[in-house]
N, C-alpha and C. Protein backbone atom coordinates (compact mmCIF):
# COMPACT_ATOMS: atom_id res chain seq x y z
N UNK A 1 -121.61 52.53 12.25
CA UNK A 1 -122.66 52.93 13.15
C UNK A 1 -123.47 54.01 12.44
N UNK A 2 -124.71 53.72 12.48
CA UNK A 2 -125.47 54.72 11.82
C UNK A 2 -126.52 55.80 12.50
N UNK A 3 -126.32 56.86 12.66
CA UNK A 3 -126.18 57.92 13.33
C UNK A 3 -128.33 58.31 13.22
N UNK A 4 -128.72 57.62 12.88
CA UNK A 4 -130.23 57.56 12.43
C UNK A 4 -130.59 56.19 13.51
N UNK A 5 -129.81 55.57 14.15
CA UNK A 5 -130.20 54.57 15.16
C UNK A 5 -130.40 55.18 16.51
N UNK A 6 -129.94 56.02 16.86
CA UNK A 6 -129.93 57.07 17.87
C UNK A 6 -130.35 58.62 17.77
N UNK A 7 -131.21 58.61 19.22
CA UNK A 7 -131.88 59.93 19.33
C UNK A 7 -130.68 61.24 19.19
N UNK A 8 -131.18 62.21 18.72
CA UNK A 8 -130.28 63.57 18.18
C UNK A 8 -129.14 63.39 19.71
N UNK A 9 -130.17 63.51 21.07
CA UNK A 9 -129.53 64.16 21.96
C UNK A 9 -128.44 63.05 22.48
N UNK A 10 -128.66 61.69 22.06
CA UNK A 10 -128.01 60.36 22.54
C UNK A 10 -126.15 60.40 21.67
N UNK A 11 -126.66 60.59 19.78
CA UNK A 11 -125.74 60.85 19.45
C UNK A 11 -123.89 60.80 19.54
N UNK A 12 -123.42 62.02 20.42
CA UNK A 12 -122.50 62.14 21.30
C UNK A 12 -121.87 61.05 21.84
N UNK A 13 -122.91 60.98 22.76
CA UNK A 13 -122.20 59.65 23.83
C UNK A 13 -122.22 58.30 22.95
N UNK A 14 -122.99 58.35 22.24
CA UNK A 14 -122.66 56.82 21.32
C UNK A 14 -121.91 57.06 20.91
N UNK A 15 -121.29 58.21 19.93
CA UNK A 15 -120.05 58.17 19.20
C UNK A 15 -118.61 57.99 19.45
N UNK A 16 -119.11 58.28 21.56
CA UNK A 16 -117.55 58.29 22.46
C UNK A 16 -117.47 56.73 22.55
N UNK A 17 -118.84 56.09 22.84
CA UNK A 17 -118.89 54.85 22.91
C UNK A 17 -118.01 54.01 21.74
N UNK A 18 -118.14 54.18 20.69
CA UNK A 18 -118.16 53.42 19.77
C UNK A 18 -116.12 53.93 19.56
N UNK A 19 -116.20 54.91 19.74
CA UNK A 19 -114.42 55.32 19.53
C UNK A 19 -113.37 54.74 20.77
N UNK A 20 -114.49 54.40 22.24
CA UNK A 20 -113.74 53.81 23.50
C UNK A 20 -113.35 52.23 22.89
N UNK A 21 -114.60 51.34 22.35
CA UNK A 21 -114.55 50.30 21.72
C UNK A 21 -113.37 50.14 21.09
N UNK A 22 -113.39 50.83 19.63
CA UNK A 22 -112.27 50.70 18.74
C UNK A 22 -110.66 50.81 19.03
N UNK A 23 -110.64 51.55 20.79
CA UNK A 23 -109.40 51.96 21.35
C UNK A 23 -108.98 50.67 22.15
N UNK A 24 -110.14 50.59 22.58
CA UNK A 24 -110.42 48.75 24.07
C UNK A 24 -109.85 47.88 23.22
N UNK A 25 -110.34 47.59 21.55
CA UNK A 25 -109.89 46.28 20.75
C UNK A 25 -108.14 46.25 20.68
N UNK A 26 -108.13 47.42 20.05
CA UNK A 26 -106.49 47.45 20.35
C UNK A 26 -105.49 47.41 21.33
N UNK A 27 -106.02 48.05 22.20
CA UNK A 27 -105.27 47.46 23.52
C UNK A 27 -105.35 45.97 23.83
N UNK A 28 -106.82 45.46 23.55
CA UNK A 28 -106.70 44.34 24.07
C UNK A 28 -106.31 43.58 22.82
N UNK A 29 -106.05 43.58 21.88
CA UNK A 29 -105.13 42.72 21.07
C UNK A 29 -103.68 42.74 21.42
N UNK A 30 -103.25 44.02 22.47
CA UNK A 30 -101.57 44.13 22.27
C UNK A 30 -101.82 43.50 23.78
N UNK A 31 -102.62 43.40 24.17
CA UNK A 31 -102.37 42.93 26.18
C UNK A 31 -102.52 41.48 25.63
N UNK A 32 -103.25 40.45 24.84
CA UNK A 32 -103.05 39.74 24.61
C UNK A 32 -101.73 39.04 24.00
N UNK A 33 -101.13 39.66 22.98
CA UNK A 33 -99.95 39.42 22.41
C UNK A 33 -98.24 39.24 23.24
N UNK A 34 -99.01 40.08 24.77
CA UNK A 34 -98.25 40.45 25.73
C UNK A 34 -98.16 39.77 26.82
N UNK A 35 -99.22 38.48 26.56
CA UNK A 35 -99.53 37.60 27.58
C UNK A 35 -100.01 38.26 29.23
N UNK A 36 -101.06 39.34 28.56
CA UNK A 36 -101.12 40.14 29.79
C UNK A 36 -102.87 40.58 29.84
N UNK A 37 -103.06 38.81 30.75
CA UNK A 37 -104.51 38.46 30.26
C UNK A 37 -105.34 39.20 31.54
N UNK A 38 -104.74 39.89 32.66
CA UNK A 38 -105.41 40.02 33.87
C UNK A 38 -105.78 41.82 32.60
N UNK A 39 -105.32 42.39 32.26
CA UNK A 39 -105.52 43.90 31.59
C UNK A 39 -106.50 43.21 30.46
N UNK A 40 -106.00 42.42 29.64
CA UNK A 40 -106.78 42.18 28.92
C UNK A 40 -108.47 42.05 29.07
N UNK A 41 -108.02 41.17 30.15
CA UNK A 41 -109.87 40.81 30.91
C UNK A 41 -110.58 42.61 31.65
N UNK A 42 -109.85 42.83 31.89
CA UNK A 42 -110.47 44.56 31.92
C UNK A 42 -110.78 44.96 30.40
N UNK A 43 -109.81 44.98 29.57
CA UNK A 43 -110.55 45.71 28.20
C UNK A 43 -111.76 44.93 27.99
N UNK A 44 -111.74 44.06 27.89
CA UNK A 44 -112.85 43.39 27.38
C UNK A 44 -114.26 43.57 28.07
N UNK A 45 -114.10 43.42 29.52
CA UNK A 45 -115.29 44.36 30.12
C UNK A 45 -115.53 45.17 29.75
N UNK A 46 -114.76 46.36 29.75
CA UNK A 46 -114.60 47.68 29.17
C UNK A 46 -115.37 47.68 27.69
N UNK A 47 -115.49 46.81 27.16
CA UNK A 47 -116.02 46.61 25.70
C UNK A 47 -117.44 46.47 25.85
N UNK A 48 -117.61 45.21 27.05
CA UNK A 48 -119.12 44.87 26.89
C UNK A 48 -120.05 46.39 27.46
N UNK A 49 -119.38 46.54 28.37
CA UNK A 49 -120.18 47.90 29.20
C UNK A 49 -119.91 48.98 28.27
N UNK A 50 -119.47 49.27 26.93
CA UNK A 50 -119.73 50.44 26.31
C UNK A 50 -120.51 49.62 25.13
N UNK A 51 -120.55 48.53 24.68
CA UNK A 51 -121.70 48.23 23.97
C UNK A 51 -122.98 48.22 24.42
N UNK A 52 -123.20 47.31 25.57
CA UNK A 52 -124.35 47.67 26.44
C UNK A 52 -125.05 48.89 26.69
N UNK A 53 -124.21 49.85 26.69
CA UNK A 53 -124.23 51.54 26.71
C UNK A 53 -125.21 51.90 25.15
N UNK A 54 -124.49 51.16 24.13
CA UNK A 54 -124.72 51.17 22.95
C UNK A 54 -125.96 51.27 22.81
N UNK A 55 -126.28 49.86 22.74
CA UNK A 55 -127.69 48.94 22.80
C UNK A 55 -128.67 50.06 23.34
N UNK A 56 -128.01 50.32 24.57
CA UNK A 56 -129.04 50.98 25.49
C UNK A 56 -130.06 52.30 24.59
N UNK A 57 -128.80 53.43 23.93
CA UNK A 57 -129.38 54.19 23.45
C UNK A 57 -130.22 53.73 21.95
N UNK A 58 -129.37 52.58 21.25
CA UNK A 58 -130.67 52.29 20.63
C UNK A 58 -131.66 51.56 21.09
N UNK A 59 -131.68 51.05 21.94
CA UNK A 59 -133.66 50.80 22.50
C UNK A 59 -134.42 52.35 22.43
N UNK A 60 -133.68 52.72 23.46
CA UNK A 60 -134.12 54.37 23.82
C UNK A 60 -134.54 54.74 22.68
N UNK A 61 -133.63 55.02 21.09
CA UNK A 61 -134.24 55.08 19.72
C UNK A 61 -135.89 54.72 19.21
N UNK A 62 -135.65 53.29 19.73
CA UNK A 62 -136.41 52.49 19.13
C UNK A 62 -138.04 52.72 19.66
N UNK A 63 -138.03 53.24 21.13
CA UNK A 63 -139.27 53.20 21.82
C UNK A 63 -139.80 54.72 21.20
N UNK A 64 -138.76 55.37 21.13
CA UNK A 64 -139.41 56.92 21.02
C UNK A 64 -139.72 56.69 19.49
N UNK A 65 -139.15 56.16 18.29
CA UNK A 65 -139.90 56.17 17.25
C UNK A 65 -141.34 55.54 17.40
N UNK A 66 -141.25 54.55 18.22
CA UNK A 66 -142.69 53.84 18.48
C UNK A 66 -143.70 54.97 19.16
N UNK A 67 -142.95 55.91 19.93
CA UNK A 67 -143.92 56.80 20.45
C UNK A 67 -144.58 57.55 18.73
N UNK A 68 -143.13 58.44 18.52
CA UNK A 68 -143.96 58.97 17.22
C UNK A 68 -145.28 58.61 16.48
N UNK A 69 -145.03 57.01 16.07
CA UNK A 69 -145.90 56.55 15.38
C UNK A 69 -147.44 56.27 15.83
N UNK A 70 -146.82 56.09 17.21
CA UNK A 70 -148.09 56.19 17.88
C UNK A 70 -149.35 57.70 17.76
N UNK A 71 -148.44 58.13 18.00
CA UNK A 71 -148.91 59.84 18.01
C UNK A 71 -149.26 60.10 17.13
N UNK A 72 -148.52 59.92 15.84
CA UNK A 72 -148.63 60.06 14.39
C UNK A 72 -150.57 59.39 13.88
N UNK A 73 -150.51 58.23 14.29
CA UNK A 73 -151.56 57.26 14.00
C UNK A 73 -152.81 58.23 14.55
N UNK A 74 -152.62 58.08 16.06
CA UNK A 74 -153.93 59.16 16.69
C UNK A 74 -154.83 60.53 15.95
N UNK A 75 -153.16 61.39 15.82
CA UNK A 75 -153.67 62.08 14.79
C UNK A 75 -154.44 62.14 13.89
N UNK A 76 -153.75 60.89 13.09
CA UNK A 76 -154.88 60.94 11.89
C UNK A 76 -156.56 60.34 12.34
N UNK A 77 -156.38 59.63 13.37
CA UNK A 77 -157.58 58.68 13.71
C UNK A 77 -158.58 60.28 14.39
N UNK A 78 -157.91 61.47 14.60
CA UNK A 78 -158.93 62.03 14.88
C UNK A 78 -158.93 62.40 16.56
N UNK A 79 -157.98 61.30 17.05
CA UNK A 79 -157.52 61.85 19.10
C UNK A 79 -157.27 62.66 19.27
N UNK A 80 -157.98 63.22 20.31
CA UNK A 80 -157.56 64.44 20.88
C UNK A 80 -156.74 64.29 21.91
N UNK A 81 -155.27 64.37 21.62
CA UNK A 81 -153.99 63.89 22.35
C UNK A 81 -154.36 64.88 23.86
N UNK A 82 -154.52 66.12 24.17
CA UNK A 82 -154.82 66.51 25.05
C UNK A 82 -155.42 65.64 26.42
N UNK A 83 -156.67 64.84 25.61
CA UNK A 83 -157.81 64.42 26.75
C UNK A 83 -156.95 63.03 26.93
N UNK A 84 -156.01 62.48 26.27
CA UNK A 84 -155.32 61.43 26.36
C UNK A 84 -154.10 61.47 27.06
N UNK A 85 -153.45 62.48 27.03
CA UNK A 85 -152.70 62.80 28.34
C UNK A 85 -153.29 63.34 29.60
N UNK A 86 -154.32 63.38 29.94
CA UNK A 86 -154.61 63.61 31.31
C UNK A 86 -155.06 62.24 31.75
């Protein structure tokens, strides 16, 4: 996971994300092995809803670099970001 896909303040919670994941796989490899598919089918939820989580903060990433660039562009074009936020 690369720590440049996510906003500074997002960070954190992706990193709990991504360590809940790696904990969910293992359990659910031993609930499987254990023939203990009703827990299992919880980890695995448990997986999609902290990837989803994932995803989430990189969109969030993804729009605010698009903001930058946006902003970035104006700049140079000469906008006066002021009269463009009102």
């Amino acid at each position: 996971m690369n720590r440049l896909d996510f906003r500074i303040q997002d960070w954190p919670a992706a990193e709990r994300e991504y360590n809940c994941i790696d904990s969910l796989q293992k359990e659910l490899t031993i609930c499987i092995e254990r023939n203990n598919f009703a827990t299992a089918e919880l980890c695995a939820e448990d997986i999609i809803s902290s990837i989803k989580e994932i995803r989430r903060m990189q969109k969030a990433k993804q729009e605010h670099d698009r903001l930058v660039e946006m902003v970035e562009m104006m700049k140079r074009e000469g906008i006066n970001l002021s009269v463009v936020a009102r």
